[in-house]
N, C-alpha and C. Protein backbone atom coordinates (compact mmCIF):
# COMPACT_ATOMS: atom_id res chain seq x y z
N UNK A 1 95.82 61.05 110.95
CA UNK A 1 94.67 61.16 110.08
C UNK A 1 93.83 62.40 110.46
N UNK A 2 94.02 62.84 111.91
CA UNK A 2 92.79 64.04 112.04
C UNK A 2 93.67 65.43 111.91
N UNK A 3 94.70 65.14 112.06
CA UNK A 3 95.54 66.87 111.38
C UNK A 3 95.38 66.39 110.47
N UNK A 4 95.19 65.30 109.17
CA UNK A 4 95.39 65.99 107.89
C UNK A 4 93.97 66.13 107.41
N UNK A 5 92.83 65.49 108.02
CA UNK A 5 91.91 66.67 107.96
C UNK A 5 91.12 67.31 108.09
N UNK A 6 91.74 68.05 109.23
CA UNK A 6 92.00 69.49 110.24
C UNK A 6 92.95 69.93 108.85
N UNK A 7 93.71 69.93 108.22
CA UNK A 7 94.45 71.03 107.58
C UNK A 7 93.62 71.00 106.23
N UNK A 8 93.24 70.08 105.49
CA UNK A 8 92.42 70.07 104.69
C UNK A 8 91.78 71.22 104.27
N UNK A 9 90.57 70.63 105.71
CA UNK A 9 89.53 71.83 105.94
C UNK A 9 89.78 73.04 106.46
N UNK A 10 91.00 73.77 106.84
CA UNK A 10 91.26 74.86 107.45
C UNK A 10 92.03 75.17 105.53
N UNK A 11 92.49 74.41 104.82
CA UNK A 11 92.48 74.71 103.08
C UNK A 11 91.96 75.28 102.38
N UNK A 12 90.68 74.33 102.59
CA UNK A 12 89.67 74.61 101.57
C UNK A 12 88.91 75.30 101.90
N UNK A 13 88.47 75.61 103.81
CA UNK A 13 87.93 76.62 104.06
C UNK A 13 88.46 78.31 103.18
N UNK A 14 89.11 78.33 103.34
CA UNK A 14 89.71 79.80 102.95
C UNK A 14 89.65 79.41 101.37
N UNK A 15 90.16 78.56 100.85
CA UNK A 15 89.89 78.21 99.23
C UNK A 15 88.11 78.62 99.05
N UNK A 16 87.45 78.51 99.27
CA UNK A 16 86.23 78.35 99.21
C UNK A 16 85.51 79.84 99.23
N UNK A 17 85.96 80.64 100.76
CA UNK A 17 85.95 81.93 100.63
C UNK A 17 86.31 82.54 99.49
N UNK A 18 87.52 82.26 99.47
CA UNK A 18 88.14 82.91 98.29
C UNK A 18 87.21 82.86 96.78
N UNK A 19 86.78 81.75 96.48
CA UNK A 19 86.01 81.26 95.62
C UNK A 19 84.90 81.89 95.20
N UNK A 20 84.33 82.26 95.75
CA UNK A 20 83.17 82.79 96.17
C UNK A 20 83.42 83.94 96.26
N UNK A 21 83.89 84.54 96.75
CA UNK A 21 84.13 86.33 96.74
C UNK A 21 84.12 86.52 95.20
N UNK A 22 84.20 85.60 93.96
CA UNK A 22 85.42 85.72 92.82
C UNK A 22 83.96 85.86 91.85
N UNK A 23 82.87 85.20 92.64
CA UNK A 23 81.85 85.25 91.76
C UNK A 23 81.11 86.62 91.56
N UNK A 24 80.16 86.92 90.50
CA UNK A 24 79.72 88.19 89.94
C UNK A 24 78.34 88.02 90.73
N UNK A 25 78.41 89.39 91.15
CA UNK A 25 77.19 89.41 91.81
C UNK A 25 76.01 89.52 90.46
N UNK A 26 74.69 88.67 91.01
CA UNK A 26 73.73 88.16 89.78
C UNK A 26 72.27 89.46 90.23
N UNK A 27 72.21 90.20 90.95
CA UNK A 27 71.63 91.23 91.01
C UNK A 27 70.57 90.91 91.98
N UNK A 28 70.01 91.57 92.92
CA UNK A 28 68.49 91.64 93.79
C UNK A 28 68.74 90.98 94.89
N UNK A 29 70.38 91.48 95.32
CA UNK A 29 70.82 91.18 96.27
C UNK A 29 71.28 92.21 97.09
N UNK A 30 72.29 92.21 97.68
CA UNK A 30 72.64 93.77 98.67
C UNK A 30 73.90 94.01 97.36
N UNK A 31 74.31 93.36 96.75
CA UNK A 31 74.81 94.33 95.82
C UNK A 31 74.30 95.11 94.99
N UNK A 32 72.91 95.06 94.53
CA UNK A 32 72.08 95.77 93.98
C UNK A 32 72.18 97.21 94.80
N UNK A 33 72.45 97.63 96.09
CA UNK A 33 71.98 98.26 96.85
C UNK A 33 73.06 99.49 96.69
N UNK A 34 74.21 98.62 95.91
CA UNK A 34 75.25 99.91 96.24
C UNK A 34 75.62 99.91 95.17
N UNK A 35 75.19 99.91 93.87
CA UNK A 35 75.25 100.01 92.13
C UNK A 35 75.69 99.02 91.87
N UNK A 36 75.58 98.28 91.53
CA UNK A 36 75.67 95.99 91.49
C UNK A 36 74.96 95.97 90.88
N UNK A 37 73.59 96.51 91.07
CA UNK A 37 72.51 96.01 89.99
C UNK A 37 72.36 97.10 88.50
N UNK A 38 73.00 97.79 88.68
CA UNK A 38 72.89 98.40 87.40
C UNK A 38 73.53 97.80 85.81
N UNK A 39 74.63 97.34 86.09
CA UNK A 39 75.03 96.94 85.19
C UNK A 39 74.11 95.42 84.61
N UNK A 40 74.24 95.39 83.18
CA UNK A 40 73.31 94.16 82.97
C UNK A 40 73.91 93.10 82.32
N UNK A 41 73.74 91.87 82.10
CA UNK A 41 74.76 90.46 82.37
C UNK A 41 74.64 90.80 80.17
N UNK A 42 75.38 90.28 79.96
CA UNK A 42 75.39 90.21 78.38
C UNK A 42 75.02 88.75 78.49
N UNK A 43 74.26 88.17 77.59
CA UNK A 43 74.42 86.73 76.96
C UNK A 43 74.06 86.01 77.99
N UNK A 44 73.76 85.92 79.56
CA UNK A 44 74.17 84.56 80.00
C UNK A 44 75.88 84.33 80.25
N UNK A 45 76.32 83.27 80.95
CA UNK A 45 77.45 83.30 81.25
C UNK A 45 78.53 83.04 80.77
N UNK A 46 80.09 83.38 80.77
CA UNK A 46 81.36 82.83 80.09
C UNK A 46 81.42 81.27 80.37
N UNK A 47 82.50 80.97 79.71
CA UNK A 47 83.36 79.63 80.10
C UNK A 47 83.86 80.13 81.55
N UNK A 48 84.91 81.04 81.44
CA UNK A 48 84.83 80.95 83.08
C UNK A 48 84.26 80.94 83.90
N UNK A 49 82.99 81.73 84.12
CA UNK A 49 82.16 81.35 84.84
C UNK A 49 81.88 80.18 85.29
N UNK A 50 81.74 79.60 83.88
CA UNK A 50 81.13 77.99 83.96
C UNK A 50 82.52 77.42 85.20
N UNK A 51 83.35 77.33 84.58
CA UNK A 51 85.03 76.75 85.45
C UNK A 51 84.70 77.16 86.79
N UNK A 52 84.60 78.34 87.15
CA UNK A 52 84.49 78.97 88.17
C UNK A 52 83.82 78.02 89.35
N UNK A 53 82.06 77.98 88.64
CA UNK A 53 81.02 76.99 89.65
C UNK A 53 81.62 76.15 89.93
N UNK A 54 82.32 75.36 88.57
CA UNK A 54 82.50 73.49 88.82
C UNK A 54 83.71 73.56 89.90
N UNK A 55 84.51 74.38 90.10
CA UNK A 55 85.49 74.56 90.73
C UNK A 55 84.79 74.89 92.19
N UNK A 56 83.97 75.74 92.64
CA UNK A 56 83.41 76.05 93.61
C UNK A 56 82.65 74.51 94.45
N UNK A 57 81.91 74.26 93.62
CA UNK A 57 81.08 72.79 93.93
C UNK A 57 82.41 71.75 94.40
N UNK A 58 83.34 71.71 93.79
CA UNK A 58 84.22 70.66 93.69
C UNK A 58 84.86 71.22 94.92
N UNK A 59 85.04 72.37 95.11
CA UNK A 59 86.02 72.52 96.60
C UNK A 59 85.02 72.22 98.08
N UNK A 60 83.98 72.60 97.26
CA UNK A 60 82.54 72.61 98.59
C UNK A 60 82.24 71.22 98.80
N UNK A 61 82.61 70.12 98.13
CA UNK A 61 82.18 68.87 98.12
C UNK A 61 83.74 68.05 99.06
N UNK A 62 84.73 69.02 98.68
CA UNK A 62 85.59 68.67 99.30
C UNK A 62 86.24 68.95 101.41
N UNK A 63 84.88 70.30 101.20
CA UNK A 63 84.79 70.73 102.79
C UNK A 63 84.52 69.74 103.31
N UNK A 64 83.34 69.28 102.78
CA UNK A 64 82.04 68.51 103.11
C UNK A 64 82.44 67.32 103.71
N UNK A 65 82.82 66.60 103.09
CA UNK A 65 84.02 65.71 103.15
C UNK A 65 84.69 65.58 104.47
N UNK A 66 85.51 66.79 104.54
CA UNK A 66 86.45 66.78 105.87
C UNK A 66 86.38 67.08 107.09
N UNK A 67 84.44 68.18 106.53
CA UNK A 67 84.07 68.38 108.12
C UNK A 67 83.02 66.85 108.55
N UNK A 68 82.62 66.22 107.83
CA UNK A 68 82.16 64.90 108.43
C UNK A 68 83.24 63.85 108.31
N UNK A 69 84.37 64.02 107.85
CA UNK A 69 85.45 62.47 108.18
C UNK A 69 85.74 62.90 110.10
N UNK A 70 86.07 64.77 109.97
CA UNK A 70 86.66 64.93 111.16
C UNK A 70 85.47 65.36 112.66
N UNK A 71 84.30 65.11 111.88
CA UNK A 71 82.99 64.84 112.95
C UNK A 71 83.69 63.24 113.30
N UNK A 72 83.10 62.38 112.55
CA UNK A 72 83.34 61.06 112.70
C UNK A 72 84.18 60.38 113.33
N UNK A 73 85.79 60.80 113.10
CA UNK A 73 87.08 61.21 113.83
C UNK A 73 86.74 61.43 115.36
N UNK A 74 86.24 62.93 115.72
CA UNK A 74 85.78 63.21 116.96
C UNK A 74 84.86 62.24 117.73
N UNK A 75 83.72 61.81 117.18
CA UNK A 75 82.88 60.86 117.76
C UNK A 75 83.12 59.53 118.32
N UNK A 76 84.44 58.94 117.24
CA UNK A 76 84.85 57.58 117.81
C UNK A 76 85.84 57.78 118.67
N UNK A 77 86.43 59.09 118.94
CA UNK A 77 87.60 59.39 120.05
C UNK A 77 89.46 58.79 119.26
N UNK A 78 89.28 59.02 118.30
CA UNK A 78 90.41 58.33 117.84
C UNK A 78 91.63 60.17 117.52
C-alpha cells in the first residue's frame, strides 16, 4: 500500500508540474517582466482552458490525497 502511494505521488507530482507549466501566464507577474504582459487575453477564457483548470484541481486533489494517505502510512509505522 505505501509504494503504491509513493508512486502515485511521485505521478502526479510531475503530472501536476507539467500541468501547470501548460497554463497562460494571466499578466502582473514575472512574466510580465520579460514581454508576457504585453499581449492581451481576447474574451476571457477557451474551453480548454476551462479543461485545463478542472484537470489541474483534479490532479492537485489527487496529490493531496497521497501525500496525507502516505503521512498517515508513515505515522502508524505500517
Amino acid at each position: 500500500m505505501r509504494l503504491t502511494l509513493q508512486i502515485i505521488l511521485i505521478l502526479s507530482s510531475m503530472l501536476l508540474v507539467l500541468l501547470v507549466l501548460l497554463h497562460r501566464g494571466r499578466g502582473g507577474g514575472l512574466s510580465s517582466l520579460f514581454g508576457g504582459g504585453v499581449q492581451s487575453s481576447l474574451s476571457g477564457s477557451s474551453v480548454v482552458e476551462k479543461n485545463l483548470d478542472r484537470l489541474t484541481l483534479f490532479v492537485g486533489a489527487i496529490w493531496l490525497i497521497s501525500i496525507v494517505g502516505t503521512g498517515l502510512l508513515i505515522k502508524v509505522g505500517v
